[in-house]
Protein backbone atom coordinates (compact mmCIF):
# COMPACT_ATOMS: atom_id res chain seq x y z
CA UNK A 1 35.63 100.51 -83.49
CA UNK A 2 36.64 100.16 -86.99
CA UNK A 3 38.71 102.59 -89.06
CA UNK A 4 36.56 104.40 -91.42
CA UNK A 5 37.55 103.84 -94.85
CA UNK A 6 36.86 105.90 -98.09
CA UNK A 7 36.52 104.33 -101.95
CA UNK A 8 37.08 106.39 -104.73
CA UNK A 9 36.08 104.95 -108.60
CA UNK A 10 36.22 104.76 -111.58
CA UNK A 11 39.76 106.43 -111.67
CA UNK A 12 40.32 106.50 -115.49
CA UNK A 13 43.48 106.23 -116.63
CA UNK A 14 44.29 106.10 -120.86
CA UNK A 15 46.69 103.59 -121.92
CA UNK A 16 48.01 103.75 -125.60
CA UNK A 17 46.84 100.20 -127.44
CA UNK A 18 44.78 99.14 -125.13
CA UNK A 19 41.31 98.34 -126.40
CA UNK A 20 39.58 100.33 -123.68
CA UNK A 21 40.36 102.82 -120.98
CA UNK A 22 41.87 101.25 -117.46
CA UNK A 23 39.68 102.00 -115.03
CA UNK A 24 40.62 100.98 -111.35
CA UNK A 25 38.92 101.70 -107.85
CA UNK A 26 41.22 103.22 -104.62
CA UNK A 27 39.95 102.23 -100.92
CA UNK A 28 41.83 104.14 -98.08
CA UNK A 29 41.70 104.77 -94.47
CA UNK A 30 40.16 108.32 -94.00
CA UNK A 31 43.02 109.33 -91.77
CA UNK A 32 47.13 108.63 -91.58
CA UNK A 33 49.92 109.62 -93.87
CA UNK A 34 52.82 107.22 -95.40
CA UNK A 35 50.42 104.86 -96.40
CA UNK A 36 51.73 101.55 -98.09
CA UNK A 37 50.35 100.38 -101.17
CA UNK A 38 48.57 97.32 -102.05
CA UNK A 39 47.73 96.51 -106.08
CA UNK A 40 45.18 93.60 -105.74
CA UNK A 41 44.29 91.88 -108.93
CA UNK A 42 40.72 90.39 -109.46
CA UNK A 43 40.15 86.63 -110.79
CA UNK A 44 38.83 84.87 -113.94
CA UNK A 45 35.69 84.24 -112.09
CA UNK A 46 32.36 83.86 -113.61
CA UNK A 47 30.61 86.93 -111.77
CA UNK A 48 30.84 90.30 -113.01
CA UNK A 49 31.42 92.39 -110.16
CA UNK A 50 34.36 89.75 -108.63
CA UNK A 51 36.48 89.60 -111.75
CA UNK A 52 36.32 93.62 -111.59
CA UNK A 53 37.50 96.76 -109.80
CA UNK A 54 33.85 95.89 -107.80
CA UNK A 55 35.07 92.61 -106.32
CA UNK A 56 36.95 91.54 -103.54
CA UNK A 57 35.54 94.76 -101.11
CA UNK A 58 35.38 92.86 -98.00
CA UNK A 59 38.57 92.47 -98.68
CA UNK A 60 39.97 95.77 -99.80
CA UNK A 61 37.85 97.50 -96.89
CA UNK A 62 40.10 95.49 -94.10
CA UNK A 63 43.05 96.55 -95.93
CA UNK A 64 42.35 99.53 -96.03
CA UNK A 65 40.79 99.79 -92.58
CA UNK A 66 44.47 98.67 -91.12
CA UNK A 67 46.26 101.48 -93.23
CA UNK A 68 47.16 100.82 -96.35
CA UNK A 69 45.90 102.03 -99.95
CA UNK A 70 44.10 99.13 -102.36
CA UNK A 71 44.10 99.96 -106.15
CA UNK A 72 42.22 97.88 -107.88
CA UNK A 73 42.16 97.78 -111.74
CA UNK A 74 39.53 96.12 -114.14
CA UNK A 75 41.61 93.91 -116.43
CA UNK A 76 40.95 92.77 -120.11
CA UNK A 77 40.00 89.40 -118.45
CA UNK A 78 36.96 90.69 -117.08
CA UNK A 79 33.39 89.65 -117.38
CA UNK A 80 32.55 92.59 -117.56
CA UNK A 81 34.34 93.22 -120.84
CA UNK A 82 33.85 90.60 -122.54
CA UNK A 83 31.54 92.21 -124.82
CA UNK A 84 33.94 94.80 -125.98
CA UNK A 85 37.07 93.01 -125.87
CA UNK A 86 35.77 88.94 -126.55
CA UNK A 87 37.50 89.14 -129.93
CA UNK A 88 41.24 91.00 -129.27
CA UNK A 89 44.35 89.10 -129.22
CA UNK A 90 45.23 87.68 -125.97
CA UNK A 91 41.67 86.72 -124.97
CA UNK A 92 40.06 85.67 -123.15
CA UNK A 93 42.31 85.06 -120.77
CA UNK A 94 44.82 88.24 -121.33
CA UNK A 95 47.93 87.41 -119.11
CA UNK A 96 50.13 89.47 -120.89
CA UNK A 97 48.27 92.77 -120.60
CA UNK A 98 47.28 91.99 -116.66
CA UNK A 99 50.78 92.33 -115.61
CA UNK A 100 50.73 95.19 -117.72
CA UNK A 101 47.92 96.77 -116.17
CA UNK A 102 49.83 97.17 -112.84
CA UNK A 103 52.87 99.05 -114.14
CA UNK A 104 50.06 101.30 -116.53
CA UNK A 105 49.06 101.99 -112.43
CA UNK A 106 52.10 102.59 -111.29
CA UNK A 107 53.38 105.16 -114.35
CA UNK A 108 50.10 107.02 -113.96
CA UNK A 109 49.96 106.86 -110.01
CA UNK A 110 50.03 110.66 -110.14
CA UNK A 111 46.88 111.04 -111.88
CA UNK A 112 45.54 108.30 -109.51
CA UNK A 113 46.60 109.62 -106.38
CA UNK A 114 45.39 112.90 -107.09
CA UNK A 115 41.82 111.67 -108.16
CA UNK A 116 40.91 110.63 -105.00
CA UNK A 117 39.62 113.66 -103.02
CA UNK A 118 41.97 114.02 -99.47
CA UNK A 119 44.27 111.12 -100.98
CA UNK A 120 46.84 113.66 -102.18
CA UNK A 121 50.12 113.58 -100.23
CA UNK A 122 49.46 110.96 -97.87
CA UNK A 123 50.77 107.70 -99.89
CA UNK A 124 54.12 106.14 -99.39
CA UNK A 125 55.25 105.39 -103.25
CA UNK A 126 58.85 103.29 -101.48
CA UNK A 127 56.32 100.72 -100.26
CA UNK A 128 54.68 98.59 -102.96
CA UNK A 129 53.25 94.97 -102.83
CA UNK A 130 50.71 93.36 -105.36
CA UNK A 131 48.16 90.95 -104.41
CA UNK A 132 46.38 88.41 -106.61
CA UNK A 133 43.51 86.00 -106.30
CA UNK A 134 43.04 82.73 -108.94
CA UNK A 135 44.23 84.20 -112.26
CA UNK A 136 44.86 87.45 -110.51
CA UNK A 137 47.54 85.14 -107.98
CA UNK A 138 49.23 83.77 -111.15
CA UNK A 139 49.07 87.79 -112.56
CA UNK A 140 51.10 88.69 -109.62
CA UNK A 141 53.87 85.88 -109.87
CA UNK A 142 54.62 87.46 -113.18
CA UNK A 143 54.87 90.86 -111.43
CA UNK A 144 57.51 88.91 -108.21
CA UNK A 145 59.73 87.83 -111.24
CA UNK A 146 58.34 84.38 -112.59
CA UNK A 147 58.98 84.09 -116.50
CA UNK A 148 56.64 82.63 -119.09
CA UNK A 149 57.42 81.64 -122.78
CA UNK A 150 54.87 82.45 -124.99
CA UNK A 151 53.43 80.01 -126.15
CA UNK A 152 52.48 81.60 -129.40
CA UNK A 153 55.80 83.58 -129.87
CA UNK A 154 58.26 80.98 -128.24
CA UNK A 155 59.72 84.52 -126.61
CA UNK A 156 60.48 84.63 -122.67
CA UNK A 157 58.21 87.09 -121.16
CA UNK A 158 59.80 88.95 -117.99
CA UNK A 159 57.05 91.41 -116.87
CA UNK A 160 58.85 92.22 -113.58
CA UNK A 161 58.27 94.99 -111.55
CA UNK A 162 60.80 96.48 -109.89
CA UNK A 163 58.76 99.27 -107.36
CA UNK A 164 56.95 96.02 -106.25
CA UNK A 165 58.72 95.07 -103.10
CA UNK A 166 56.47 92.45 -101.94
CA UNK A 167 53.69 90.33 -102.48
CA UNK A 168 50.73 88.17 -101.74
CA UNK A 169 49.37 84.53 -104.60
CA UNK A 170 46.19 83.41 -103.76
CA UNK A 171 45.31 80.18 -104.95
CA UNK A 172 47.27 80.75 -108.40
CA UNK A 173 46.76 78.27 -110.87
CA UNK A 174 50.44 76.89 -110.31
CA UNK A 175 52.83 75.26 -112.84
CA UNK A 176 50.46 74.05 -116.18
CA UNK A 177 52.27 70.79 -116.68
CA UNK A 178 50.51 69.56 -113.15
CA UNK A 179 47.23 70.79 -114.31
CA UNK A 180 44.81 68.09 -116.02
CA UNK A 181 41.72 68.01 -117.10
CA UNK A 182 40.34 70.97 -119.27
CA UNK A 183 42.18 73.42 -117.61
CA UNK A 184 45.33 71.98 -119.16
CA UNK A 185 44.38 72.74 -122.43
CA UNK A 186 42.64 76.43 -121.63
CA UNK A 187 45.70 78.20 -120.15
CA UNK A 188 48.30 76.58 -121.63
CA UNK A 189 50.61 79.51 -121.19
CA UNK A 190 50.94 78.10 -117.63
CA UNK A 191 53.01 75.52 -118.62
CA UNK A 192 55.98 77.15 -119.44
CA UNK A 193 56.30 79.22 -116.42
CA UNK A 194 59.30 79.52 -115.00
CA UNK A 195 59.52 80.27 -111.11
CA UNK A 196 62.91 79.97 -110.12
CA UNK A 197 63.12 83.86 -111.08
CA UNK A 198 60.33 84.77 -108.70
CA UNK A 199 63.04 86.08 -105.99
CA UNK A 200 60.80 89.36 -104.54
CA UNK A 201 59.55 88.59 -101.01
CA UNK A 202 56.13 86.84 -101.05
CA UNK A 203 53.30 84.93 -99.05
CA UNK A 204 52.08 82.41 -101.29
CA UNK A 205 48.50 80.89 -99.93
CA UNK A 206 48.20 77.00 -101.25
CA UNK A 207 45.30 74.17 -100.72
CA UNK A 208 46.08 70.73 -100.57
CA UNK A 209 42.62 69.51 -101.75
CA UNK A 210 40.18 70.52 -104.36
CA UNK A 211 37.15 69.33 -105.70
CA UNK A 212 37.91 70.23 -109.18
CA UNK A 213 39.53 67.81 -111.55
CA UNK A 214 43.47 69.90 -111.07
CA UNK A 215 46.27 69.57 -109.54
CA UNK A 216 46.90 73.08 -107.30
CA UNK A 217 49.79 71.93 -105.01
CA UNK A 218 52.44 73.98 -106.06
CA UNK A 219 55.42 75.94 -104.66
CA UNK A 220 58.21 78.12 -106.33
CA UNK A 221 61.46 77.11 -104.89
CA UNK A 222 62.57 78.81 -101.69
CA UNK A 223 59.21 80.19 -101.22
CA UNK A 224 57.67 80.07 -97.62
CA UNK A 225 53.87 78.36 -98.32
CA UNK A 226 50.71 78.27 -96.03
CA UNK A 227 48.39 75.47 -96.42
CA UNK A 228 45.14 75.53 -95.76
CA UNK A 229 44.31 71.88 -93.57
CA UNK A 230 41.07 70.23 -94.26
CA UNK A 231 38.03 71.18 -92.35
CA UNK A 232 37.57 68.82 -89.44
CA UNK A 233 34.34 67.12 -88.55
CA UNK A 234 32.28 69.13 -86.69
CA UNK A 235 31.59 67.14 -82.69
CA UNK A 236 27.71 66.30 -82.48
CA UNK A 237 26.38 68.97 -79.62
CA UNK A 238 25.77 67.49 -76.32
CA UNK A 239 22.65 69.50 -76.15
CA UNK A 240 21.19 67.36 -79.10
CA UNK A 241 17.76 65.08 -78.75
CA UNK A 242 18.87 61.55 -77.71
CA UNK A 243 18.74 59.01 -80.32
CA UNK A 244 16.75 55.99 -79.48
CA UNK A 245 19.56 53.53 -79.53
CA UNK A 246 20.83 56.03 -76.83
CA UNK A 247 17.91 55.66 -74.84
CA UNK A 248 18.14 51.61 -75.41
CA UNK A 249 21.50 51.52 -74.07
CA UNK A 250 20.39 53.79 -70.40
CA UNK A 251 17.78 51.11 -70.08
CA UNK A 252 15.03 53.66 -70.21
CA UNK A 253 12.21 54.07 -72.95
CA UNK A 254 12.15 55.87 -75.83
CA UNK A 255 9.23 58.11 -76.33
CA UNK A 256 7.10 57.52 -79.42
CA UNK A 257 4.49 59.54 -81.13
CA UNK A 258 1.33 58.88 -80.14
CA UNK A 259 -0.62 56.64 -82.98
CA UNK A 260 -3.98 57.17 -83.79
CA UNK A 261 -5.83 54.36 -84.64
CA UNK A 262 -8.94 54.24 -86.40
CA UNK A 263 -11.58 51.45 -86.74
CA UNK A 264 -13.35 50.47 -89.96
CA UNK A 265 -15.42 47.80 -89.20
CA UNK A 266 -18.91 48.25 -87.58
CA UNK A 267 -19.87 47.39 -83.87
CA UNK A 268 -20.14 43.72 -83.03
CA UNK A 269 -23.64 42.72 -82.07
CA UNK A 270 -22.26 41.71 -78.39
CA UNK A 271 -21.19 45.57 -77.98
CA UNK A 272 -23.19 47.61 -76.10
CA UNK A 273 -25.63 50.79 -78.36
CA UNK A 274 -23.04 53.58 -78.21
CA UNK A 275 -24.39 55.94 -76.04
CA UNK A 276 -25.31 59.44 -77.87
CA UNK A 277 -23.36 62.67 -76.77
CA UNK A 278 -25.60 64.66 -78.55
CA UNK A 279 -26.60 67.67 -76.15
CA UNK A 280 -30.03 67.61 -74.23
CA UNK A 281 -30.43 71.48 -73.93
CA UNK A 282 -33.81 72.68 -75.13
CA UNK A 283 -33.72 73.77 -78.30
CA UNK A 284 -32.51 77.71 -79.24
CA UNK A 285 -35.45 79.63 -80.10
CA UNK A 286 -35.67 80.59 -83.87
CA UNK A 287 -33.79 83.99 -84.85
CA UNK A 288 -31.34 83.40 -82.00
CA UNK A 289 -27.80 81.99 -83.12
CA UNK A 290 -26.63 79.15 -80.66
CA UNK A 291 -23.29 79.60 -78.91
CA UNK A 292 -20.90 76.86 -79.79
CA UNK A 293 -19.50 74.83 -77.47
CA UNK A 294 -15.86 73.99 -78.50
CA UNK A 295 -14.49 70.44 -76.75
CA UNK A 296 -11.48 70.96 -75.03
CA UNK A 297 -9.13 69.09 -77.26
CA UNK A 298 -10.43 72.24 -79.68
CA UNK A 299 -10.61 75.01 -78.39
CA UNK A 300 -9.03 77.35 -80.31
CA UNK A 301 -5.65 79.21 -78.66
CA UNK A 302 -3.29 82.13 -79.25
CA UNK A 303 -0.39 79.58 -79.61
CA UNK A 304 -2.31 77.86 -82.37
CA UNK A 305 -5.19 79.06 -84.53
CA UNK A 306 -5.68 82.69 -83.32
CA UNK A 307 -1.96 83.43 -84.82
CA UNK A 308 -0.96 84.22 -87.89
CA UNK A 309 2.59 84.21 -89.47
CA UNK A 310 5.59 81.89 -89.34
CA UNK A 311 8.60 81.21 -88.05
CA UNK A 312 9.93 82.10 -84.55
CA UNK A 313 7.61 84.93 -84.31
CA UNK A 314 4.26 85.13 -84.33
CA UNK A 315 1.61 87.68 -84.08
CA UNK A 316 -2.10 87.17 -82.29
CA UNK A 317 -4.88 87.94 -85.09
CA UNK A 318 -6.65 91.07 -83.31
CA UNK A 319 -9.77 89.82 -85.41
CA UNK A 320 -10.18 86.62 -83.24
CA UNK A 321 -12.97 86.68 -80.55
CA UNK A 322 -11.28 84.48 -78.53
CA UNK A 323 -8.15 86.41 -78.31
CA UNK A 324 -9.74 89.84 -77.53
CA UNK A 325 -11.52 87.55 -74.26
């Protein structure tokens, strides 16, 4: 049976000079005390909900489920902002103020904690990791000690977090300058990244294929990585329908459809008068409707005209004479 889980949102919290309020969501077993904490930070993705506090909750809810606390904020980056923030500085993108976001959590985590009805008291605040997906992954290398220079500013950004003791990348975006293709150009702040100072504990989760036009394979020195293999083909199932080159091989014949075939030119002259099959019953009496006689090849069945609906179940027509025989 699975651990029941409770989520709590929007938890506002105010943040001086940032365009709007953060809001962030808080998933939590029901039961247990000294909870660790997890900060999991959404992705650049195209849907609303994922690139927001609303994303990831299969996620968060196993998390949680298996004890520990997920906060998750709604960064600048979002979709679901991008009507109120499109034009600030930093967008659209806004990797400054996502690393940001998490500490803004982590002052406040008071307010937060206190928020959540029967959340109070139960939290372990020594035990700390951040998790990231996509953008989010690259958020929290910034947060494990990696260093960027802005590419605007030419200043060395350090946005570590000391209460983070661990952490999780997801599919980060890597180093820029083995990107290519358009994403090259679009996050450009990527390329000056610096992850020799990313020295806090972390799993980082790589693939070693993509079908986009970049260059993911990436890993910060002295950093255990997982790889993700490619998917092996599938074996055919032994309970498949024999091919007919299958059935060629066994020595045995393959069974065809049956063909129909249908004659357009008239009887010879040789042939014999086809013989009528036209009934020799005495005629029905007038007002009196004759009873059809279906053929056998026609007759109408549950299984075929007498059901309606499709699919793997079916349901007899209750209107159908022969059905209610």
């Amino acid at each position: 049976m699975s651990t029941p889980v409770i989520s709590y949102s929007p938890v506002i919290l105010s943040v001086p000079g940032r365009p709007v309020d953060l809001e962030v969501r808080v998933t939590a077993p029901a039961t247990g005390t000294d909870l660790p904490v997890i900060l999991l930070s959404h992705g650049h993705g195209f849907a609303n909900n994922l690139s927001s506090l609303n994303g990831y909750a299969p996620l968060a809810n196993d998390w949680a489920a298996r004890g520990f606390v997920v906060i998750q904020p709604t960064h600048l980056s979002s979709r679901t902002l991008t009507n109120a923030v499109g034009d600030a500085p930093g967008a659209p993108y806004f990797w400054r103020s996502r690393a940001e976001d998490m500490s803004q959590i982590l002052d406040q985590f008071d307010l937060v904690e206190n928020a959540v009805p029967q959340l109070a008291g139960r939290v372990n605040r020594e035990q700390i990791a951040v998790a990231g997906h996509s953008l989010g992954g690259f958020t929290t290398t910034q947060l494990l000690g990696a260093r960027i220079t802005d590419p605007e500013t030419g200043e060395i950004a350090d946005l570590r977090e000391p209460r983070i003791k661990q952490g999780i990348v997801l599919a980060a975006p890597g180093r820029g300058d083995v990107l290519n293709g358009p994403m090259a150009d679009a996050i450009d702040f990527a390329r000056t990244i610096d992850f020799s100072t990313m020295t806090t504990p972390a799993l980082v989760v790589v693939a070693t294929r993509t079908t986009r036009n970049t260059s993911p394979t990436w890993a910060p020195t002295g950093t255990p990585t997982r790889t993700t293999s490619p998917r092996r083909p599938r074996p055919s199932s032994p309970s498949s329908a024999p091919s007919i080159s299958s059935a060629a091989s066994r020595g045995t014949t393959p069974l065809r459809p049956p063909t129909r075939i249908r004659s357009e030119s008239p009887p010879s002259p040789a042939s014999p008068p086809p013989t009528s099959t036209r009934s020799s019953t005495p005629p029905t009496p007038r007002g009196k409707r004759p009873r059809r006689s279906w053929p056998h090849s026609r007759a109408p069945s549950p299984s075929s005209e007498d059901r309606i609906g499709t699919g793997s179940r079916q349901f007899p027509d209750i209107r159908s004479a022969s059905w209610r025989a």
